[in-house]
Protein backbone atom coordinates (compact mmCIF):
# COMPACT_ATOMS: atom_id res chain seq x y z
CA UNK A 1 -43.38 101.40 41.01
CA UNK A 2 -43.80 99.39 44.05
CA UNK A 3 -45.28 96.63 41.72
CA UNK A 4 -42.13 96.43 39.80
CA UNK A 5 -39.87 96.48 42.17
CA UNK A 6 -41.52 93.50 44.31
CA UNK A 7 -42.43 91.68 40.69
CA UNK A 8 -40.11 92.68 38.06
CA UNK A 9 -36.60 93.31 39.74
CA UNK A 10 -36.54 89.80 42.00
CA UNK A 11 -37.50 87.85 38.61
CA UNK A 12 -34.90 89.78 36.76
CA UNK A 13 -31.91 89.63 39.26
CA UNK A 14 -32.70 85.40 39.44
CA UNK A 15 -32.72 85.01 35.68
CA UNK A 16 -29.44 87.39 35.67
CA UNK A 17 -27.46 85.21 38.37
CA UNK A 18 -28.29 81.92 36.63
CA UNK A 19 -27.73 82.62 33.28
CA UNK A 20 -23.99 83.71 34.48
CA UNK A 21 -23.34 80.99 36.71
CA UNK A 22 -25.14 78.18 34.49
CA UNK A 23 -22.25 77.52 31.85
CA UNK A 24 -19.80 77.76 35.12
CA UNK A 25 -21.70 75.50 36.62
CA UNK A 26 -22.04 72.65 33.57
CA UNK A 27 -17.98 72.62 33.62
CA UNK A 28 -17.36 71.91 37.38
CA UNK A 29 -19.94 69.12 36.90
CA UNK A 30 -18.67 67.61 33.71
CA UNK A 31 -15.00 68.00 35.17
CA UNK A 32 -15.91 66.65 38.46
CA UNK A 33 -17.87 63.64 36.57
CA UNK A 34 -21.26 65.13 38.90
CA UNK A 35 -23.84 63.41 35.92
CA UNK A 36 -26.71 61.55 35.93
CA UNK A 37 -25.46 58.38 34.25
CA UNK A 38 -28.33 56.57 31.96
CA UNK A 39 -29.88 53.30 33.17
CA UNK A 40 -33.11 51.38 33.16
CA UNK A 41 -35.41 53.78 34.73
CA UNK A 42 -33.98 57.14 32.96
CA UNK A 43 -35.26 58.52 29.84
CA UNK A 44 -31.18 59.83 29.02
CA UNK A 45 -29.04 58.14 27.11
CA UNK A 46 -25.67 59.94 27.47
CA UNK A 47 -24.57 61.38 31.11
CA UNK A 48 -25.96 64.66 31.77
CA UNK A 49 -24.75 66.93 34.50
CA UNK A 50 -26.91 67.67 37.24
CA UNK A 51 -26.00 71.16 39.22
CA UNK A 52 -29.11 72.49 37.62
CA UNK A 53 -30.72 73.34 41.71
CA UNK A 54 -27.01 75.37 42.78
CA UNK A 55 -27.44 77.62 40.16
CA UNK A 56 -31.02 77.92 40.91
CA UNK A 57 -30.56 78.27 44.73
CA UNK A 58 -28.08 80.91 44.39
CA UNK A 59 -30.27 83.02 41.98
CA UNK A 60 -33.40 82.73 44.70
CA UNK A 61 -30.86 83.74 47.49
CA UNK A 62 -29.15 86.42 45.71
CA UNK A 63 -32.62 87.78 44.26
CA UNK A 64 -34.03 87.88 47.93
CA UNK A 65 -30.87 89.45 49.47
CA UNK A 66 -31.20 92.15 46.34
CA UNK A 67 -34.79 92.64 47.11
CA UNK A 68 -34.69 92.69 51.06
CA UNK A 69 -32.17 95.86 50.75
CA UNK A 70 -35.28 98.30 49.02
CA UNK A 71 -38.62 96.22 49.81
CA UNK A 72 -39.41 97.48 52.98
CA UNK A 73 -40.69 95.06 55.82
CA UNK A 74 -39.40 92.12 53.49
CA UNK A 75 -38.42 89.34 56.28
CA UNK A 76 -38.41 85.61 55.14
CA UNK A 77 -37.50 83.83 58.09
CA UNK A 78 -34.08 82.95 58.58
CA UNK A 79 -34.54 79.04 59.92
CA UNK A 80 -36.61 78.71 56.26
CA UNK A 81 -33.67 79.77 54.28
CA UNK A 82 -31.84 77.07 56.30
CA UNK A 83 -34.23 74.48 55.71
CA UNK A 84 -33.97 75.16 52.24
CA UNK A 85 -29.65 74.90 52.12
CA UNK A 86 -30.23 71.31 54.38
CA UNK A 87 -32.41 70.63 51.35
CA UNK A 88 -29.67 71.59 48.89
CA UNK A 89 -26.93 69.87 50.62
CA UNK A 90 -28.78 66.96 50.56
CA UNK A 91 -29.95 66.51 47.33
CA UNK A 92 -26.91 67.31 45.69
CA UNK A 93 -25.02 64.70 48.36
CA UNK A 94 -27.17 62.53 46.77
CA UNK A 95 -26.92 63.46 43.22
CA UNK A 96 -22.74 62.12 43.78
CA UNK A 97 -23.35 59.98 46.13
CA UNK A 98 -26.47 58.02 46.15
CA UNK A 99 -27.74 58.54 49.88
CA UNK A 100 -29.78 56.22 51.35
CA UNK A 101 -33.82 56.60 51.11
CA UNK A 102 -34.00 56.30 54.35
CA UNK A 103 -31.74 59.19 55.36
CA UNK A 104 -33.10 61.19 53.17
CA UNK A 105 -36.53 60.78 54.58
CA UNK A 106 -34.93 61.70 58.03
CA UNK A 107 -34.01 64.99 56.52
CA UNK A 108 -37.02 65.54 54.87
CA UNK A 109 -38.65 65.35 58.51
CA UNK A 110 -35.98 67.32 59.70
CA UNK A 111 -36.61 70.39 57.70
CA UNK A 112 -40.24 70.58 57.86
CA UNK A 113 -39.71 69.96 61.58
CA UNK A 114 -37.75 73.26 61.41
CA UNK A 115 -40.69 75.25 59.27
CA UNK A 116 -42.97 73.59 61.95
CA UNK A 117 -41.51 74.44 65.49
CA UNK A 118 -38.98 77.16 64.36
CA UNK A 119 -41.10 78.73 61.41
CA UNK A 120 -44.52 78.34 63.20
CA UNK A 121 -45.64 77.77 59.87
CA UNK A 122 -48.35 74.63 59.49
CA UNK A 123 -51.96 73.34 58.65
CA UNK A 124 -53.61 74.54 61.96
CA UNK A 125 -57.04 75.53 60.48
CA UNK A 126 -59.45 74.45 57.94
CA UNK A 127 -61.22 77.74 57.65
CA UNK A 128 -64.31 75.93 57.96
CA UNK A 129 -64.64 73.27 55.16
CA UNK A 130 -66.34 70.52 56.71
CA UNK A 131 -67.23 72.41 59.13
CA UNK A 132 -63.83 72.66 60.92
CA UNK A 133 -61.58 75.18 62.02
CA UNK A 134 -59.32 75.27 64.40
CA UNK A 135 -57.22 71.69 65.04
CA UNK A 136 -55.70 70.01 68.03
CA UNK A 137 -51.87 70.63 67.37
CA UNK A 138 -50.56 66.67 67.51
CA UNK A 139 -53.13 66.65 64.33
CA UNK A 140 -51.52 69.77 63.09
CA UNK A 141 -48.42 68.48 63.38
CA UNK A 142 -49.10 65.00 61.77
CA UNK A 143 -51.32 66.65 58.80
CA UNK A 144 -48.50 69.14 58.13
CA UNK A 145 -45.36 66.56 58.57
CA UNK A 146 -47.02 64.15 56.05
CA UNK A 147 -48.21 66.68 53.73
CA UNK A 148 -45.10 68.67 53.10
CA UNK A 149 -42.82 65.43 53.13
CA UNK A 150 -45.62 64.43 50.39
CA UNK A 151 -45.02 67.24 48.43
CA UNK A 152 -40.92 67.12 48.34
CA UNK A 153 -41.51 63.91 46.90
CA UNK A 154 -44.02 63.91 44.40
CA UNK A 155 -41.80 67.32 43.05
CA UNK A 156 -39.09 65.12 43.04
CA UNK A 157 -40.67 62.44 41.15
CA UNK A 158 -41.74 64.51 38.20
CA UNK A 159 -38.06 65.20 37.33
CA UNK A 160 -38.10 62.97 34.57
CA UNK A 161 -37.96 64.52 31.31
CA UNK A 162 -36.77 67.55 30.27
CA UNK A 163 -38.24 71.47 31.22
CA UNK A 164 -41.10 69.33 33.18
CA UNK A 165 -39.72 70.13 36.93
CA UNK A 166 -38.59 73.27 36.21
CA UNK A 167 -41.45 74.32 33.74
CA UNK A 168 -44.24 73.01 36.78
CA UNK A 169 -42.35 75.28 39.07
CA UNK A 170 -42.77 77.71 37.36
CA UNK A 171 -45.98 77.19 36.71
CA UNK A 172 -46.49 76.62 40.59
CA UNK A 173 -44.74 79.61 41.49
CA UNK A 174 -46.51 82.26 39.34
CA UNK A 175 -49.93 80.92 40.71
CA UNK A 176 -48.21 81.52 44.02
CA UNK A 177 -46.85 84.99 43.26
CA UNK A 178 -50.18 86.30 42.41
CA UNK A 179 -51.74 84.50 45.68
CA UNK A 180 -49.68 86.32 47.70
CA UNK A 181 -49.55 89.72 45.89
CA UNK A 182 -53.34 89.72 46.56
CA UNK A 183 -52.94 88.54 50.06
CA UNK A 184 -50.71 91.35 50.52
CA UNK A 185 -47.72 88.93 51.65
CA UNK A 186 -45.07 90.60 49.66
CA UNK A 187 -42.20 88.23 51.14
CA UNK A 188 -43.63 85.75 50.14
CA UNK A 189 -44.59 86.75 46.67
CA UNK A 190 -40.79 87.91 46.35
CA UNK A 191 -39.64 84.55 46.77
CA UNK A 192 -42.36 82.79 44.45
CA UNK A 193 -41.45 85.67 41.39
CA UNK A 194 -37.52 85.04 42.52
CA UNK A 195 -38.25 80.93 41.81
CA UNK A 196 -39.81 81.83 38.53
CA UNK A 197 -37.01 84.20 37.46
CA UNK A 198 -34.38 82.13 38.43
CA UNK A 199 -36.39 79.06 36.69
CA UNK A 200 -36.32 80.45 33.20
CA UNK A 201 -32.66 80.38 32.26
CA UNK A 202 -32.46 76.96 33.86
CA UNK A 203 -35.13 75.88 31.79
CA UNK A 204 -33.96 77.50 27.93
CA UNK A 205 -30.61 75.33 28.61
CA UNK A 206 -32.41 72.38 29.64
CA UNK A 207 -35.05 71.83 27.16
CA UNK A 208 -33.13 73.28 24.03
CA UNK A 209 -29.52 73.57 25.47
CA UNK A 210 -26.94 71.86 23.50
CA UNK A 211 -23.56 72.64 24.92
CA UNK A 212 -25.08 73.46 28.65
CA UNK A 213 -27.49 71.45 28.81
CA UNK A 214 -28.04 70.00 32.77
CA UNK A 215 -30.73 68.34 34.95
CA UNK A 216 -32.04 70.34 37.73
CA UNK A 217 -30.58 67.10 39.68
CA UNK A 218 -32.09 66.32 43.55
CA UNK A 219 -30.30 69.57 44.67
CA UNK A 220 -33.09 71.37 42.94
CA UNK A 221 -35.90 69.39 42.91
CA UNK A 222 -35.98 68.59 46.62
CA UNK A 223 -35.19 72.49 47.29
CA UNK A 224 -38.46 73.36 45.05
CA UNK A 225 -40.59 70.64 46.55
CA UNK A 226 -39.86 72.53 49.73
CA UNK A 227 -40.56 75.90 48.55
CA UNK A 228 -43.78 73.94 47.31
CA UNK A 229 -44.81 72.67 50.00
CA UNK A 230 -43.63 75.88 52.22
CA UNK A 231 -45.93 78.09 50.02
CA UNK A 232 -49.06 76.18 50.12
CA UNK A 233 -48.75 75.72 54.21
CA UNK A 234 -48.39 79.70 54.08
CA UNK A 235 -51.55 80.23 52.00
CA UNK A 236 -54.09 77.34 54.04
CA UNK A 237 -52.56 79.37 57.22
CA UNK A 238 -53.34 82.25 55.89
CA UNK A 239 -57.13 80.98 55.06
CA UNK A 240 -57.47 84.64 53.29
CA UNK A 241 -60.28 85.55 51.17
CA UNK A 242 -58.24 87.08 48.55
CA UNK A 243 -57.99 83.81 47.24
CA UNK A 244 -61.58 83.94 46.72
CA UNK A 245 -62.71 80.01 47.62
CA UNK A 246 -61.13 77.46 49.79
CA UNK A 247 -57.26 77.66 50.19
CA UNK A 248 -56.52 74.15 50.69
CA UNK A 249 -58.75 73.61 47.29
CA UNK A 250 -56.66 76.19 45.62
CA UNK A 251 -53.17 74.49 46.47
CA UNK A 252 -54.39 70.97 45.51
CA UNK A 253 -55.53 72.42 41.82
CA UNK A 254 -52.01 73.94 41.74
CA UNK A 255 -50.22 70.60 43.19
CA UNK A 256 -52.84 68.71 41.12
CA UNK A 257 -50.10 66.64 38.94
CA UNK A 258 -47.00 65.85 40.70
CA UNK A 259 -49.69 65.08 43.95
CA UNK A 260 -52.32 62.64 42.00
CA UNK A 261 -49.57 60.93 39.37
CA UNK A 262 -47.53 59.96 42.85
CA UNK A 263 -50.87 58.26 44.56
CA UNK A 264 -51.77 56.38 41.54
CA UNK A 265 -47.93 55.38 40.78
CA UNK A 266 -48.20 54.07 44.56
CA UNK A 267 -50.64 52.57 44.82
CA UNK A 268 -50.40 50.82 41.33
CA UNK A 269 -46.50 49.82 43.08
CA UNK A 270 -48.54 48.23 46.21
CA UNK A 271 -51.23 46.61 44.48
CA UNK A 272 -48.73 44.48 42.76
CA UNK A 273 -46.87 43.72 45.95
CA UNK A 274 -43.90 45.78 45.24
CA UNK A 275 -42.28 48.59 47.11
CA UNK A 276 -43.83 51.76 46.56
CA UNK A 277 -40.57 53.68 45.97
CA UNK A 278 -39.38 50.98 43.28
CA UNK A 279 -38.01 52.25 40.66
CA UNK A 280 -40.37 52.00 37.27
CA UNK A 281 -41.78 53.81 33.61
CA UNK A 282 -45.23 54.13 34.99
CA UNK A 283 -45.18 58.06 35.71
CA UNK A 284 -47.67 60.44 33.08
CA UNK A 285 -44.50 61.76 31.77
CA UNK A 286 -43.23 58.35 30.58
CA UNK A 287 -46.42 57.77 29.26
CA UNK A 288 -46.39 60.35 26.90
CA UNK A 289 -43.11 59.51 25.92
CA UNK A 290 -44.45 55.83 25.03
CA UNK A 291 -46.54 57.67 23.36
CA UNK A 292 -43.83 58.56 21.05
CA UNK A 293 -44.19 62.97 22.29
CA UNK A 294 -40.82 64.95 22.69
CA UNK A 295 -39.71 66.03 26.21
CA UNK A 296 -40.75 69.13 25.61
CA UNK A 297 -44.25 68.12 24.02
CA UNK A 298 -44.83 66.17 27.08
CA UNK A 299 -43.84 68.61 29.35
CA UNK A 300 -45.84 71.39 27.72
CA UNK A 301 -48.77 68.36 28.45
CA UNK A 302 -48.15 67.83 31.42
CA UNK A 303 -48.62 71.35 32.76
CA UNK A 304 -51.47 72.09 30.50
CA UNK A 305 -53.39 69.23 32.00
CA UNK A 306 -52.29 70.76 35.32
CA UNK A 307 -53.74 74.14 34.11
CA UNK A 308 -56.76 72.33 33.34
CA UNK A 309 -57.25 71.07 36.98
CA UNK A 310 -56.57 74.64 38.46
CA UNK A 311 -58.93 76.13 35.65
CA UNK A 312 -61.78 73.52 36.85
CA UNK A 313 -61.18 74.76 40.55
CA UNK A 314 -61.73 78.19 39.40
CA UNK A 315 -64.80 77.49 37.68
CA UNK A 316 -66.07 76.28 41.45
CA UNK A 317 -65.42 79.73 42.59
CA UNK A 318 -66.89 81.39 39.83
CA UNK A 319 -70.26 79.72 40.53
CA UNK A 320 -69.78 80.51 44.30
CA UNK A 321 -69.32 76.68 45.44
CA UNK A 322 -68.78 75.78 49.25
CA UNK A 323 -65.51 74.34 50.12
CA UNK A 324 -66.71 71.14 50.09
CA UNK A 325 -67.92 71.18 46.15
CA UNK A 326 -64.41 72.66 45.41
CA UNK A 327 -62.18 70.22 46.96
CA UNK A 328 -64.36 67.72 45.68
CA UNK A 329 -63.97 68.76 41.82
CA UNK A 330 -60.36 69.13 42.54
CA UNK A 331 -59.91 65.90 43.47
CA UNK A 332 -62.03 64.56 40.49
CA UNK A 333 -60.26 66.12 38.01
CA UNK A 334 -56.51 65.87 39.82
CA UNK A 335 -57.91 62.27 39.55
């Protein structure tokens, strides 16, 4: 029963709230003129409204504040919640706006600066791969501050055809889920099953909606690129067994895609003397597009090849392979 309630009800409550608030929600935008406009770099061609992440965000809070009245000892800490509405704010600011790159890097900082210092959640330990545990905290810091602002981004980035960002965090978050049931972390695995629930109304309209069909927008991509990158700091922190193998191997398998395909766009941007947040066709999605696939072909793709990477991790741990071996496959096939 326990299972159900912690699995089950969360998942069901977040699908519930967004499938009511969804068609609401494509009205207000469409009224307000809140759409993503087509242009060079987009793969749209009429404007598409994009409160996709409000609708999503209110199912994850609404599932959580269901779940924390009957889940005993269920306490997600309050400052994360409000890292996660700065996130909100400012993506969908910048969804009608436009916001600078620069500010929104300063949030970015801002919020894992909040996990950090008022969350005391960050990469402090490396459980012993390389033979290193414990690290000096201006390192932890650093390591943590790059990372997670790393993460946001690359989540970001993949929002670029249709069901992809909301089909990988899905993806993401049941990997997540069963983590932390195993770990025992039922918080945590309430808000990964909440994300998933909440996800799969959102992504129906998206990929086959005709009359409600909206993009998740920067609202929700930069608020699941924080619960991202706020999941995988929790499980390396955790360094637990369940997970049978390295942790930090484990969350690059599961970040393999959005992680990899932003290095290589990068770098490919630098290389050619350009800025490496310029604006460009280059991502895997597009490519499969060239390639003449469907958004929902190439999202279907796209996570598969993710699977693939996570799949090739868990081979490593079948076979009993240090740390070292598995981060090292990881990053072969993310590669």
């Amino acid at each position: 029963a326990e299972f159900v309630l912690s699995t089950l009800l969360p998942m069901l409550v977040a699908a519930t709230v967004v499938s009511a608030v969804h068609p609401t929600l494509v009205k207000i935008a469409t009224l307000k003129n809140i759409v993503d406009n087509p242009d060079a770099r987009k793969l749209n061609k009429v404007p598409i409204p994009v409160l996709g992440g409000v609708g999503v965000f209110l199912g994850v809070m609404l599932s959580l504040s269901v779940a924390g009245y009957y889940i005993p000892g269920m306490s997600i800490q309050f400052e994360l919640i409000i890292a996660m509405l700065i996130m909100l704010y400012t993506g969908v600011g910048d969804d009608i706006l436009s916001l600078s790159p620069r500010l929104r890097f300063g949030v970015q900082i801002f919020t894992v600066c909040l996990m950090m210092f008022l969350g005391g959640i960050y990469i402090d330990d490396f459980h012993g791969l390389w033979g290193v545990f414990d690290l000096p905290i201006a390192v932890a810091i650093v390591l943590t501050l790059v990372s997670c602002v790393g993460i946001i981004n690359s989540i970001n980035l993949i929002d670029g055809v249709d069901g992809l960002c909301s089909g990988y965090g899905m993806f993401a978050s049941i990997l997540f889920a069963t983590c932390f049931q195993r770990m025992g972390d039922v918080s945590y695995a309430t808000l990964a099953y909440a994300v998933f629930g909440a996800l799969i109304p959102f992504m129906l309209h998206n990929m086959f909606g005709r009359r409600y069909k909206m993009f998740m927008g920067d609202g929700g991509s930069l608020v699941l690129g924080f619960i991202c990158s706020l999941f995988v700091m929790r499980v390396i922190q955790s360094g637990s067994d369940v997970v049978t193998g390295s942790t930090i191997s484990f969350t690059l398998a599961v970040l393999a895609v959005p992680v990899f395909d932003t290095l290589r766009v990068m770098t490919a941007r630098m290389l050619q003397r350009r800025s490496p947040f310029s604006p460009d066709k280059t991502h895997l999605h597009h490519m499969f597009i060239a390639l003449g696939f469907s958004h929902v072909i190439t999202a279907l793709n796209v996570i598969f090849l993710n699977g693939l990477v996570v799949v090739a991790w868990h081979m490593c741990n079948v076979f009993d392979c240090t740390p070292e071996v598995q981060l090292y496959v990881t990053i072969a096939s993310g590669f």
